[in-house]
Each structure stands twice: as C-alpha cells, then as structure tokens.
C-alpha atoms as a PDB file:
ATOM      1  CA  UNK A   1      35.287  98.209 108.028  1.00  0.00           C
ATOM      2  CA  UNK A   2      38.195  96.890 109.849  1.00  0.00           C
ATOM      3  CA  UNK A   3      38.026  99.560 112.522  1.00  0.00           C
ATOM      4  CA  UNK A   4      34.346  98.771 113.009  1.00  0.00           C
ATOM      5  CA  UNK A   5      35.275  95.464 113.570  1.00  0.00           C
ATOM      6  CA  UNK A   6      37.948  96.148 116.002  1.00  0.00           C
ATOM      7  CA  UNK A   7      35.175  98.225 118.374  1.00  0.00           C
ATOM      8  CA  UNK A   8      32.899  95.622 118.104  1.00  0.00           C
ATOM      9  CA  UNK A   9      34.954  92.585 118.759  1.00  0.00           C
ATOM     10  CA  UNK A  10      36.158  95.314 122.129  1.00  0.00           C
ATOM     11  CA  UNK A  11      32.713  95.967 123.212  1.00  0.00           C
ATOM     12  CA  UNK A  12      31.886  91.727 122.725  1.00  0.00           C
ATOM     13  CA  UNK A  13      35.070  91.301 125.180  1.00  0.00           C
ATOM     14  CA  UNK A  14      34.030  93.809 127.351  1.00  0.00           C
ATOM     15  CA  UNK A  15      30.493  92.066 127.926  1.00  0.00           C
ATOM     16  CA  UNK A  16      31.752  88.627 128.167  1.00  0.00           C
ATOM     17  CA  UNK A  17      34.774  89.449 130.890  1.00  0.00           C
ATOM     18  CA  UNK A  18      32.500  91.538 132.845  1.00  0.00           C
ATOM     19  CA  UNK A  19      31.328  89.359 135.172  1.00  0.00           C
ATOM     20  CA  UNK A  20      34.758  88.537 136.356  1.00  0.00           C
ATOM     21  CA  UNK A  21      35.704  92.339 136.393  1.00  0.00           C
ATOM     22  CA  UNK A  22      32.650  92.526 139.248  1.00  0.00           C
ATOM     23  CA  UNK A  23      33.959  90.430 140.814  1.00  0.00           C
ATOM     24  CA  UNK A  24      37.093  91.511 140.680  1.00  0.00           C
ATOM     25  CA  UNK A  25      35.670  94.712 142.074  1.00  0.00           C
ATOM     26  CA  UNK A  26      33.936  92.784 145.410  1.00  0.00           C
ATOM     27  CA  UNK A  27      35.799  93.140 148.658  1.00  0.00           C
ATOM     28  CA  UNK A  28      35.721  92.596 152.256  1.00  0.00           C
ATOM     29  CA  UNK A  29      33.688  90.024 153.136  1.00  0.00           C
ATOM     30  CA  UNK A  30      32.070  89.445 150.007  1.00  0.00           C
ATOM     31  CA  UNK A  31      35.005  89.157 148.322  1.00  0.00           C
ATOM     32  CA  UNK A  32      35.791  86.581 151.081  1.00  0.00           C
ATOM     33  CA  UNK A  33      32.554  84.239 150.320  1.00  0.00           C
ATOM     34  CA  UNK A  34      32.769  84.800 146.753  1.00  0.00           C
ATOM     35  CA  UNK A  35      36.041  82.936 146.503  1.00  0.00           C
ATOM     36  CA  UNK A  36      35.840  80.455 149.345  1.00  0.00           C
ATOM     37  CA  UNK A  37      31.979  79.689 148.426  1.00  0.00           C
ATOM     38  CA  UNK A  38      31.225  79.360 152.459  1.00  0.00           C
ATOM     39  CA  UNK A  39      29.885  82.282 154.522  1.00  0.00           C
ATOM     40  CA  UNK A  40      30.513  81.420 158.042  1.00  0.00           C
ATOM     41  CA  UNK A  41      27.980  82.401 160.307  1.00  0.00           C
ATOM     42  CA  UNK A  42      28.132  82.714 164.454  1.00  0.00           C
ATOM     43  CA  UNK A  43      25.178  81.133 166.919  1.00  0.00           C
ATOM     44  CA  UNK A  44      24.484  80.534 170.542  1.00  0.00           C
ATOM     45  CA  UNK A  45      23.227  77.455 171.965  1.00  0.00           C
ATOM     46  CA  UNK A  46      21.041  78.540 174.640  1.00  0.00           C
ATOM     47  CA  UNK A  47      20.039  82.049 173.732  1.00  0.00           C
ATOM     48  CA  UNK A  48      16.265  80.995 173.581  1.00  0.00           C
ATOM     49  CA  UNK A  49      14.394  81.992 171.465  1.00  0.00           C
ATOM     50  CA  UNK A  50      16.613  84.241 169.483  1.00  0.00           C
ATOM     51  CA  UNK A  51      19.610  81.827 168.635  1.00  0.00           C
ATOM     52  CA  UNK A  52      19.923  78.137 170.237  1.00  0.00           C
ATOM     53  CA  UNK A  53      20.266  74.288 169.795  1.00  0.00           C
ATOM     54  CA  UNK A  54      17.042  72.341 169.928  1.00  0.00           C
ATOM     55  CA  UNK A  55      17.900  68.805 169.207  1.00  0.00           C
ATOM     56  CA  UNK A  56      20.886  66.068 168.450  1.00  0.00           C
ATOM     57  CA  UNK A  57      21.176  68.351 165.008  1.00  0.00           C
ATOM     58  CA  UNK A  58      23.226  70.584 166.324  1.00  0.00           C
ATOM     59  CA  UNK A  59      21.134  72.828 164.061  1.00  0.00           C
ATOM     60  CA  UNK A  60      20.715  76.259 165.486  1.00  0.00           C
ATOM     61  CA  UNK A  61      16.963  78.205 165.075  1.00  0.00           C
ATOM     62  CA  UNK A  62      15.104  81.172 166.964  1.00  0.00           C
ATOM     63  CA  UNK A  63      14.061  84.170 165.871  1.00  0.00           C
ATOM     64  CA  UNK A  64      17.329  85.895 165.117  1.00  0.00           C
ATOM     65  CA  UNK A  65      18.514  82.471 163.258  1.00  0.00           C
ATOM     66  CA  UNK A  66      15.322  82.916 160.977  1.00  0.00           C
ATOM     67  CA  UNK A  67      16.516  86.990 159.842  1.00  0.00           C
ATOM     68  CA  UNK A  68      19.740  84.969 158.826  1.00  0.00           C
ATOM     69  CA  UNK A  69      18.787  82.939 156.948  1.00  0.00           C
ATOM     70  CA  UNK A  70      16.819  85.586 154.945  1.00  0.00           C
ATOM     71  CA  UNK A  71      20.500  87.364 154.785  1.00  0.00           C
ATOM     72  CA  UNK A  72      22.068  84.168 153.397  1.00  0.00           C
ATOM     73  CA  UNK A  73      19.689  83.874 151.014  1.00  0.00           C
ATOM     74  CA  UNK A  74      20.110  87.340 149.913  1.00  0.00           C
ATOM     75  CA  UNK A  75      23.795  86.800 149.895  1.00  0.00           C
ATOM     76  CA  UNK A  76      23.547  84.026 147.749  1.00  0.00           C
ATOM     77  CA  UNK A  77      21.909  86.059 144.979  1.00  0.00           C
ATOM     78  CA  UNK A  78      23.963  88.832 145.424  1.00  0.00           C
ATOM     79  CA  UNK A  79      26.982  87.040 144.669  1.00  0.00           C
ATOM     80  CA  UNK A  80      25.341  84.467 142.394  1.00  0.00           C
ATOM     81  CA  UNK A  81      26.263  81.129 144.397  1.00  0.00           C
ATOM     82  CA  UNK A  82      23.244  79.155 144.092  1.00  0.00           C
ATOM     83  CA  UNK A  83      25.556  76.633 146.067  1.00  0.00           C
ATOM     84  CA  UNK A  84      26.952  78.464 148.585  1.00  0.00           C
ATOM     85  CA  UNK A  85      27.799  76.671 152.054  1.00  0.00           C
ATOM     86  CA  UNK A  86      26.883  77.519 155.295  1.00  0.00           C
ATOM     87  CA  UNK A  87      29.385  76.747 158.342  1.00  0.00           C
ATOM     88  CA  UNK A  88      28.189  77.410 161.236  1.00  0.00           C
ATOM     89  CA  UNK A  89      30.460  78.679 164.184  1.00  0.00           C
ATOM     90  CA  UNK A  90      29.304  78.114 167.907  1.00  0.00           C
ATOM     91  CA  UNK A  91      30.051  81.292 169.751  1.00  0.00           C
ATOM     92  CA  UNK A  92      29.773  82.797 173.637  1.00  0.00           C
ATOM     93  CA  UNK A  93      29.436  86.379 174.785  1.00  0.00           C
ATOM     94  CA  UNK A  94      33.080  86.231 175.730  1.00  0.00           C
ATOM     95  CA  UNK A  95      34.055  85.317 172.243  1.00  0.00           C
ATOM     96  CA  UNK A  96      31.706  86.475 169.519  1.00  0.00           C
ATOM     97  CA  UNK A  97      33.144  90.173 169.062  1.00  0.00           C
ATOM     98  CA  UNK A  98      37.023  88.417 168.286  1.00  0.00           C
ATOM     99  CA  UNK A  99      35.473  85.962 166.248  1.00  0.00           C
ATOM    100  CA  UNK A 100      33.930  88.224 164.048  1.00  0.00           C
ATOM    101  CA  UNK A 101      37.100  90.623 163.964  1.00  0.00           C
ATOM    102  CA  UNK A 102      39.891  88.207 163.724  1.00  0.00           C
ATOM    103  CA  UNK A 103      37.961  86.679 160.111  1.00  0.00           C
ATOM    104  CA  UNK A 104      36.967  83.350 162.049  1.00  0.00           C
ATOM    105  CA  UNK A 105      33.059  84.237 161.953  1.00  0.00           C
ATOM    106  CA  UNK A 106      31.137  86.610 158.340  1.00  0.00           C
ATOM    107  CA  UNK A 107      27.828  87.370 160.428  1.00  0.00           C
ATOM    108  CA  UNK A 108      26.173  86.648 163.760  1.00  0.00           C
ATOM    109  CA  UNK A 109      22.576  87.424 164.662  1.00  0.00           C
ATOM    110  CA  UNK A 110      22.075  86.212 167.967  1.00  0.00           C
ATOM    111  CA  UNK A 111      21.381  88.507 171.290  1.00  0.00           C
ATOM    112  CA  UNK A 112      23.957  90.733 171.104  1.00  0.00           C
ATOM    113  CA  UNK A 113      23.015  94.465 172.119  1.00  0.00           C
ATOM    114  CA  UNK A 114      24.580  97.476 169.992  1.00  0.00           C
ATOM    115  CA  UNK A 115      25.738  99.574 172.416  1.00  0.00           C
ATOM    116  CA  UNK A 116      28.946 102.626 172.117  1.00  0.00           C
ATOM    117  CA  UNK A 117      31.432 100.635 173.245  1.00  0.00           C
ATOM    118  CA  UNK A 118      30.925  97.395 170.869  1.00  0.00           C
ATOM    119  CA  UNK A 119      30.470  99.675 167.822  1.00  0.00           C
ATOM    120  CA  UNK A 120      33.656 101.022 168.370  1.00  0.00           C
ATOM    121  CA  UNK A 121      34.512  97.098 167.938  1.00  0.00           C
ATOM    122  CA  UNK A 122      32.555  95.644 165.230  1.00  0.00           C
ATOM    123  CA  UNK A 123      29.313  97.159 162.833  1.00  0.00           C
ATOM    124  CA  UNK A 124      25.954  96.385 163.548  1.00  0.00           C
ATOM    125  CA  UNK A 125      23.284  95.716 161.196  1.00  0.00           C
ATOM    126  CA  UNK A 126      20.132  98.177 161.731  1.00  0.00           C
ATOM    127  CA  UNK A 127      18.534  96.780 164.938  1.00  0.00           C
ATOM    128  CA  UNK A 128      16.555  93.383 165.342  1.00  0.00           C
ATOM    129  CA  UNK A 129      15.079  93.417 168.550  1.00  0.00           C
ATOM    130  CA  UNK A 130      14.318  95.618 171.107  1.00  0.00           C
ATOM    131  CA  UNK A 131      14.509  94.182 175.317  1.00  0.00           C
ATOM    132  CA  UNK A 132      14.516  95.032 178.668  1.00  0.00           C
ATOM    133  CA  UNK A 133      16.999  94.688 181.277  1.00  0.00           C
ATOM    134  CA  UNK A 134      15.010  92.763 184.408  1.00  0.00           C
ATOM    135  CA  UNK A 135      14.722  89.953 186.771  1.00  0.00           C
ATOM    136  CA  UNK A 136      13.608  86.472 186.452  1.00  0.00           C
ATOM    137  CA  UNK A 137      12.617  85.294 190.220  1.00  0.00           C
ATOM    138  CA  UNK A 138      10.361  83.437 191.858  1.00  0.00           C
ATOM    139  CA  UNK A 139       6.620  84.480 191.474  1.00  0.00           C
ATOM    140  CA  UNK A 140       5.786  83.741 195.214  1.00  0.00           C
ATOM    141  CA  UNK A 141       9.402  85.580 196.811  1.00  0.00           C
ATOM    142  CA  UNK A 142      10.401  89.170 197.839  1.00  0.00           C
ATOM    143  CA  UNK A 143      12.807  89.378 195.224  1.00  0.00           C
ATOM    144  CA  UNK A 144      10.745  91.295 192.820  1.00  0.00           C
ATOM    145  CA  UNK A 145      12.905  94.015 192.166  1.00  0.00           C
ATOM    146  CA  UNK A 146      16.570  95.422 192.761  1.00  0.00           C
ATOM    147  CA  UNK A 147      15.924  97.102 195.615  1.00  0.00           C
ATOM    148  CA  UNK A 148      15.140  93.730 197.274  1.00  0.00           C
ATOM    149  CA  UNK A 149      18.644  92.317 196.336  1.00  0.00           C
ATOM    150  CA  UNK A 150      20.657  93.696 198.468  1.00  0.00           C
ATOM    151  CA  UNK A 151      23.037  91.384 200.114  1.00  0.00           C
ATOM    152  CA  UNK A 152      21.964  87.978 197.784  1.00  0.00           C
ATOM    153  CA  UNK A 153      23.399  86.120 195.435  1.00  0.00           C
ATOM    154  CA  UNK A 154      22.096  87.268 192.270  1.00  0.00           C
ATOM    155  CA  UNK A 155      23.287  85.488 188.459  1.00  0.00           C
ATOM    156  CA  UNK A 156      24.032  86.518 185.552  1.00  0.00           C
ATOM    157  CA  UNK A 157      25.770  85.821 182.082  1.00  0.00           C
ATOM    158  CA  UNK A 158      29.453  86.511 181.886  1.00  0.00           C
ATOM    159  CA  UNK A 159      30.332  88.875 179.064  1.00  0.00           C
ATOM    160  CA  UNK A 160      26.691  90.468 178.787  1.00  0.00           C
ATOM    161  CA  UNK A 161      25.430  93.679 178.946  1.00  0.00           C
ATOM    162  CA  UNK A 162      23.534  92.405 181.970  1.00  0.00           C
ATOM    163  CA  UNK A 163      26.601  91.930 184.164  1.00  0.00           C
ATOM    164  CA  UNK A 164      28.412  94.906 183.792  1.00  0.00           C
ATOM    165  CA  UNK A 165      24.992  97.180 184.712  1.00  0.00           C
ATOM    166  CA  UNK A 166      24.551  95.359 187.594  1.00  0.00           C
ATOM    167  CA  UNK A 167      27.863  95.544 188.796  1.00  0.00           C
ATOM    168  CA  UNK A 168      27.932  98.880 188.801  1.00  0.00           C
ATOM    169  CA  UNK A 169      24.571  98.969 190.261  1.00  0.00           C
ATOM    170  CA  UNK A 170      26.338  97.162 193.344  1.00  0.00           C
ATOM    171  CA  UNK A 171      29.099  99.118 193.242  1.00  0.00           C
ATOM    172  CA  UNK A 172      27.064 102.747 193.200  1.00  0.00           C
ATOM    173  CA  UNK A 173      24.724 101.843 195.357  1.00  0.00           C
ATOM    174  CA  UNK A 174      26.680  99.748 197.772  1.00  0.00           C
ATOM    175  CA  UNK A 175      24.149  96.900 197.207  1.00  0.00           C
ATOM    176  CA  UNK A 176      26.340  94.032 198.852  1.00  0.00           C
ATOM    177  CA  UNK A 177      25.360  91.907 196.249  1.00  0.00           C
ATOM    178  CA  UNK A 178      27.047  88.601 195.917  1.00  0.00           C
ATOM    179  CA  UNK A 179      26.695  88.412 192.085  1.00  0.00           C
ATOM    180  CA  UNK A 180      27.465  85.020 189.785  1.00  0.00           C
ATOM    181  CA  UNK A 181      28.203  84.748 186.295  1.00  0.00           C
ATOM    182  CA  UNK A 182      27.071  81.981 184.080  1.00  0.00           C
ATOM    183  CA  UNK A 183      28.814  81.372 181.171  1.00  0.00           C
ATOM    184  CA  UNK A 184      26.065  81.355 179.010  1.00  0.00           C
ATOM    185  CA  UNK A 185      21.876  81.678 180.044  1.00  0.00           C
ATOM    186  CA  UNK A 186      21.336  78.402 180.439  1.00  0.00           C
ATOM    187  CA  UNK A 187      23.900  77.316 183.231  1.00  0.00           C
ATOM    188  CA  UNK A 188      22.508  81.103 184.208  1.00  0.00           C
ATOM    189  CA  UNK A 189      19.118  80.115 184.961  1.00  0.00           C
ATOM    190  CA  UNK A 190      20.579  76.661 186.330  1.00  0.00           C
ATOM    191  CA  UNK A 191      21.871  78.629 189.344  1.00  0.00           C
ATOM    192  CA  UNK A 192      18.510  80.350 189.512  1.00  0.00           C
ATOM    193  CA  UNK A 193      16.273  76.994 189.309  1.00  0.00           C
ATOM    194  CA  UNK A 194      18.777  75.324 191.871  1.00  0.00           C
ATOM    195  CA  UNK A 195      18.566  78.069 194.750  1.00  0.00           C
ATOM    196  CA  UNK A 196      22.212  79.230 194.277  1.00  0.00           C
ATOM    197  CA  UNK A 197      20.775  82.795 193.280  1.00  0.00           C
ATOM    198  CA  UNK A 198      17.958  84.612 194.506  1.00  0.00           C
ATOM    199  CA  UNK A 199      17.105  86.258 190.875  1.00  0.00           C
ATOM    200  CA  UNK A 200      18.409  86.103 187.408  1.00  0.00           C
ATOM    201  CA  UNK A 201      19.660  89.905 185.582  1.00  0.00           C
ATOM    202  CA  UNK A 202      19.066  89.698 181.852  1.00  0.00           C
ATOM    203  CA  UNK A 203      17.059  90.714 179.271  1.00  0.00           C
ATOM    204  CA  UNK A 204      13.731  89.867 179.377  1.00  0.00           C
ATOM    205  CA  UNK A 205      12.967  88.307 176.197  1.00  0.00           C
ATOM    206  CA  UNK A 206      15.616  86.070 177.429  1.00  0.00           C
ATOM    207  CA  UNK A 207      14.252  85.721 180.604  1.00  0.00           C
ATOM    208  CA  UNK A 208      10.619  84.434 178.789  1.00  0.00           C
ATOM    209  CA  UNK A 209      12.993  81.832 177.326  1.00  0.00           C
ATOM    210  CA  UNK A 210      14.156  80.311 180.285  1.00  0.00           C
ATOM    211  CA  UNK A 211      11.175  79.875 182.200  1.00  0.00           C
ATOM    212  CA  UNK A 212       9.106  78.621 179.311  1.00  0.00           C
ATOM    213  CA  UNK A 213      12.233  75.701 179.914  1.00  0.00           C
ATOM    214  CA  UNK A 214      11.727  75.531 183.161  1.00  0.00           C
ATOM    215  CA  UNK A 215      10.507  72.646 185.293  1.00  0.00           C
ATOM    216  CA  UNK A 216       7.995  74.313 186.373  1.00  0.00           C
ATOM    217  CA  UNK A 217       6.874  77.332 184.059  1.00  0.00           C
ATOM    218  CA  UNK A 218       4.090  79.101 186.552  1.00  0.00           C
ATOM    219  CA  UNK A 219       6.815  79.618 189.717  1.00  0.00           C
ATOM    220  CA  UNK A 220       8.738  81.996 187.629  1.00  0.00           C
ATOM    221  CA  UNK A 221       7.803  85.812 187.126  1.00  0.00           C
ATOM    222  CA  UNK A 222       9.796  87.857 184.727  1.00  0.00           C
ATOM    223  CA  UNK A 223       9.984  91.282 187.061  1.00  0.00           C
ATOM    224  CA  UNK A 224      11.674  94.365 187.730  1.00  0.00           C
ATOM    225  CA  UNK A 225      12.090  97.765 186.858  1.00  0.00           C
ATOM    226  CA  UNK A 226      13.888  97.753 183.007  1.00  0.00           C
ATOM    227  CA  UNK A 227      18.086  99.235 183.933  1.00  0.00           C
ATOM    228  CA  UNK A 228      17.987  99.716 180.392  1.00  0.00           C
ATOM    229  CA  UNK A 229      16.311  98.997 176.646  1.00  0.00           C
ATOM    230  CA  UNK A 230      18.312  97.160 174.435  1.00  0.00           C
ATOM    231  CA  UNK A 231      18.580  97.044 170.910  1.00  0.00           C
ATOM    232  CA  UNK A 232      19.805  93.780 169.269  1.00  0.00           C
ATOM    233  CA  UNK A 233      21.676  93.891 165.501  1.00  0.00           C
ATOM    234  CA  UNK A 234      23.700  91.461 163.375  1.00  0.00           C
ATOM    235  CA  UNK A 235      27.901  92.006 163.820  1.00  0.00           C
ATOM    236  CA  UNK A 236      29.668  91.941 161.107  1.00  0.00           C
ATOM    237  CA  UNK A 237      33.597  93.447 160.510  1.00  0.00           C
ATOM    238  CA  UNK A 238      33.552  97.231 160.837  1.00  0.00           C
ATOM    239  CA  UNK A 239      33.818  99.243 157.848  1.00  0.00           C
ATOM    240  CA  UNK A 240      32.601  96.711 155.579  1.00  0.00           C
ATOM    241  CA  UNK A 241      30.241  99.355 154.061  1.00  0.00           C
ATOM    242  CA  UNK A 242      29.297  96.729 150.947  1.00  0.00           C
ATOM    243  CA  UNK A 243      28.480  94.300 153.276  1.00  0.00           C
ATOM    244  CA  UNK A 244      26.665  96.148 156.008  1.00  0.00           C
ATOM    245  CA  UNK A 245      24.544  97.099 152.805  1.00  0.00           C
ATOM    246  CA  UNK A 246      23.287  94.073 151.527  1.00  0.00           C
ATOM    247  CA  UNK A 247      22.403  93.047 155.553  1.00  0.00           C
ATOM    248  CA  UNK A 248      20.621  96.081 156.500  1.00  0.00           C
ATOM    249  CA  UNK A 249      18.715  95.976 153.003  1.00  0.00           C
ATOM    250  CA  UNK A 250      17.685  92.191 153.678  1.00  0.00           C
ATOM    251  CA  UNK A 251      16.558  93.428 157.419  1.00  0.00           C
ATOM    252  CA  UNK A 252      14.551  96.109 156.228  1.00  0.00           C
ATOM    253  CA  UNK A 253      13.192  94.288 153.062  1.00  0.00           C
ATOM    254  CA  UNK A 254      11.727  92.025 155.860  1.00  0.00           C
ATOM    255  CA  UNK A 255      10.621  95.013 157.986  1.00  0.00           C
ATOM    256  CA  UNK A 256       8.456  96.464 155.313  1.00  0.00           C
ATOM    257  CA  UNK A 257       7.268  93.542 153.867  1.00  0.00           C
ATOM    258  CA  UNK A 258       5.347  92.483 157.013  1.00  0.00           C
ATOM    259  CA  UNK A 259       7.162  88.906 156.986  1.00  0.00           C
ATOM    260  CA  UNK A 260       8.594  90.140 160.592  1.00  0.00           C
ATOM    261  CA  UNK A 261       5.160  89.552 161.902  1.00  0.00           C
ATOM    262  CA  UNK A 262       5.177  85.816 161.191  1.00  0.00           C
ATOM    263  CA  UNK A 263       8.465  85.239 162.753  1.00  0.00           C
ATOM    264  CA  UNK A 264       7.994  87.126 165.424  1.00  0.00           C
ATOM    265  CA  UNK A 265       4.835  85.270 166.438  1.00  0.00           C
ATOM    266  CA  UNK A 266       6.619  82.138 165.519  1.00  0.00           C
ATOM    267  CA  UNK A 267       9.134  82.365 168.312  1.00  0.00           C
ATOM    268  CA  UNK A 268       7.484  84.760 170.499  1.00  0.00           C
ATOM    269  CA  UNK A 269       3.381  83.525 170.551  1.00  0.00           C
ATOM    270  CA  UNK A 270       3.583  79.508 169.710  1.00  0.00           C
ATOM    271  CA  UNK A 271       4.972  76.800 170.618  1.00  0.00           C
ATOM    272  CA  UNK A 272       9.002  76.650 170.277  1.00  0.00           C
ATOM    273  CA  UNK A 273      10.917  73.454 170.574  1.00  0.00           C
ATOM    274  CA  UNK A 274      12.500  72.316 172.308  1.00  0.00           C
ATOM    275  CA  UNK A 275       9.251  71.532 174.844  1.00  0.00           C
ATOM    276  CA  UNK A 276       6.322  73.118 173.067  1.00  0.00           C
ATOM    277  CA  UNK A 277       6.346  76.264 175.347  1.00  0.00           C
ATOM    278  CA  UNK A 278       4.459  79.460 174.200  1.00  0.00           C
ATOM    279  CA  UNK A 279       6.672  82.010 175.299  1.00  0.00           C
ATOM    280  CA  UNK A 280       3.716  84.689 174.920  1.00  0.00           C
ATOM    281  CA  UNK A 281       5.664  87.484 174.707  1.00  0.00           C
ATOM    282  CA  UNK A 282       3.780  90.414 173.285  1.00  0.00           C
ATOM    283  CA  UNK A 283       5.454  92.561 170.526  1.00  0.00           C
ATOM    284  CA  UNK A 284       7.071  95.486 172.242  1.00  0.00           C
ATOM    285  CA  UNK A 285       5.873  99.522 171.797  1.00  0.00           C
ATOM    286  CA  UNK A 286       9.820  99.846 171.162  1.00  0.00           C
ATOM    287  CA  UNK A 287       9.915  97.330 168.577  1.00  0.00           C
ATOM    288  CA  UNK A 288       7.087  98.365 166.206  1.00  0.00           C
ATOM    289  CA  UNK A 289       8.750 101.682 166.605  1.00  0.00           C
ATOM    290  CA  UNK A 290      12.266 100.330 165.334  1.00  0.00           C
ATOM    291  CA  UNK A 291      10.339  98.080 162.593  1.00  0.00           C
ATOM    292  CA  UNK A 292       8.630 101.299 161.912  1.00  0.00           C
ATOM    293  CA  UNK A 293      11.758 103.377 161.478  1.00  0.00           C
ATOM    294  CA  UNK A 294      14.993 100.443 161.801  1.00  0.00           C
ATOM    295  CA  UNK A 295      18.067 102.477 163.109  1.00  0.00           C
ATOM    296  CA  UNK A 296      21.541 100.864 163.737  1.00  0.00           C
ATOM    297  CA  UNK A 297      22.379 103.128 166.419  1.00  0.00           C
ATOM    298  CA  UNK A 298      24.129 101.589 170.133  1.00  0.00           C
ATOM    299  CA  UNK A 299      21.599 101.911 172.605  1.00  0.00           C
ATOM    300  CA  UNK A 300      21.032 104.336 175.067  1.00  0.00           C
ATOM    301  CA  UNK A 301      22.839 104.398 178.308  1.00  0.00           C
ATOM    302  CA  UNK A 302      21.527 102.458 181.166  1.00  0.00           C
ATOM    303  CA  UNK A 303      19.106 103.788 183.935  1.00  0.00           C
ATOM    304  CA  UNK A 304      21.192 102.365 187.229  1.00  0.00           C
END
C-alpha cells in the first residue's frame, strides 16, 4: 500500500511540474518571449502597402503587418501568454538583417526578398509575396524601360535588392547610369516626383505603392521588363528550427484557409490609408503558385 502510494503521489508531481518542465524545454527565441513576456517585432515606415506608418500612431499596418499579427497571435497560444506584449522596432534595409541577428528584433515581415546570400544570414519563413523588379516613370516619357536609361539619373533604395541588380546592370552593360540611393522608398520616390531621377528601380508592388501616394496618381506608369521575381518571407535568427516552425505553420494555416484572399484584396484592391488609394494590383500567376505550394527557398538569380 505504501509503495502504491509512493507511485502515485510521483505520477501527481510529475503532472503538476510539467508545465514548467516544457518550458524548461523551450529555447531560442521562444524561450526568449516566454521569459521576458515581449516578442519584439521589426517594421518599415514607408514600405507601402506591405509594412508602413499611416498616421500620428506610429502604428505600423500593410499587408505583411496583417500575416504578423496572425504569427503573434499564434505565438501567444503557443506559449500560453494571453498577455504577451508587442514592441515594435522601426527598422531600414541597411539594418534589419543585424537587428534580427544581434537579438535586438524576434520577427520582421516587411519587404525583404529571400535570396542565397541573406539566407546564409538569417532564416526565412516560407515565402509571403511574390514581385517584380521594374521601373516606376513617367507615363508620358521615354523612360519606359532600361534600355532607355542609359546615361540618367536613375533612384533607388539603399540596401535593396533593387540597387545591387542595377548596379551591376550599369556596370555589365556599361550603361553610364548616374544611379541614387534613397534611404528608404519614400525619400526614393521623392527624387523621382521631384525630377532628380528619370525612373525609380524597385519592386513593383512597391512601385503601386508609391504612385497610389503620389500627387498625381495617373502621370506614373509602373514599367519595364521584370530583372528578377522576388520572393518575400519573415526573418527570424537562423537555426531556430522551433521557431521557424510555429511561423511557417501560422503562414500556411493562412494559405490554406483562404484568409490570404481577404488580406490580399485588403491592401492590394481597396482603399489603403493613408489617402484612400486603390492600389489595384492584381494577384500575381507567381503568387497563387507559392500560396498553392509555399516554399522558403531564396529566389532565383536575377535576369540582368
């Protein structure tokens, strides 16, 4: 009788500490939120309509903010923090991969494009969003594609996938292009709007963004033959398998469920703040295939 008593009163102390053995057990990052009850989570300001600030909030939305907030959520019930905090961490494409290595910044789902040489960096989340690499120029101009650049000023965003293929577009094809970098799209299509550049190199899901901002919407033509497609994930620390896990299961959970259609035609096929533009952006052939099948692999080389 005693001994019986002995294994029970084990097995009773086995259920009850349990819950602190888990989480015992957690590491990485979610060992990280777990005990500091904060994720901390990265986002542009200008990256319409994926990631950016609207209003005096200082609230970031878009697309990509809306799959994070799904992620949170399923964070939250992961590790069972019904009041866990969310800090949010401004970031730029010069900055976001050492924030999210050096610890400062959990996630980010913004515009950042998985390619080989970031995912040697930092993981990415199966991908978000597929784009184009084009032009934004006048509708009315000769500027319509790259060929037509040669010898003008053309912007682009420091620190972006953009600017390094079309710097080695200039330098391969001895273009003589005078090219700027903004530091982040907006001050990008500033240059564009004010006549300091000739046409704007980014993606064009981006580009869609900035003239639906623009003083004038209907002068601006998103143009171009695509240098390259794009896929878009959420960073995180590499080799934070656990992690990773619960992201890329949120992403797909949202994939197969169908909910991706609302929020893409949220962002993409109504009216956005911060002026009411409709962006009206069709969904992509290469999206509905990723949605379809969602792959975290770096994107394919550019076409220079």
């Amino acid at each position: 009788m005693r001994m019986i008593t002995k294994l029970l009163g084990a097995a009773i102390a086995a259920i009850i500490i349990s819950p602190s053995l888990m989480a015992a057990e957690l590491t990485g990052t979610l060992k990280k939120i777990k005990e500091s009850g904060t994720i901390t989570v990265g986002h542009r300001d200008s990256s319409i309509p994926f990631s950016y600030i609207a209003d005096a909030s200082g609230m970031p939305i878009g697309y990509s903010q809306d799959i994070q907030l799904r992620i949170i959520e399923a964070i939250r019930k992961e590790l069972d923090l019904p009041n866990l905090k969310v800090k949010y961490n401004l970031i730029t494409a010069q900055n976001r991969i050492p924030l999210v290595q050096n610890g400062t910044v959990d996630l980010e789902c913004g515009s950042t494009t998985n390619n080989a040489e970031r995912a040697q960096q930092v993981d990415f989340s199966v991908g978000i969003f597929e784009a184009s690499t084009r032009l934004l120029s006048k509708k009315d101009s000769v500027y319509q594609d790259f060929d037509n650049l040669k010898g003008r000023n053309v912007v682009t965003t420091a620190g972006g996938t953009s600017e390094r293929l079309l710097k080695s577009m200039n330098a391969e094809k001895q273009m003589g292009m005078n090219i700027i970098s903004g530091k982040d799209i907006g001050e990008s299509f500033q240059m564009l709007e004010s006549g300091r550049a000739v046409a704007f190199m980014q993606d064009d899901a981006l580009l869609a963004g900035e003239r639906a901002k623009a003083r004038n919407p209907g002068e601006w033509a998103v143009t171009g033959t695509a240098q390259s497609q794009d896929m878009y994930g959420c960073m995180m620390r590499k080799g934070d398998e656990p992690f990773k896990k619960v992201v890329d299961n949120t992403i797909r959970a949202i994939f197969s469920s169908g909910d991706i259609n609302a929020i893409y035609d949220k962002w993409f096929n109504q009216p956005i703040p911060p002026k009411g533009l409709n962006l009206n952006f069709p969904m992509s052939p290469e999206l509905k295939e990723l949605i379809a099948n969602p792959v975290d692999k770096p994107a394919p080389v550019a076409t220079l």
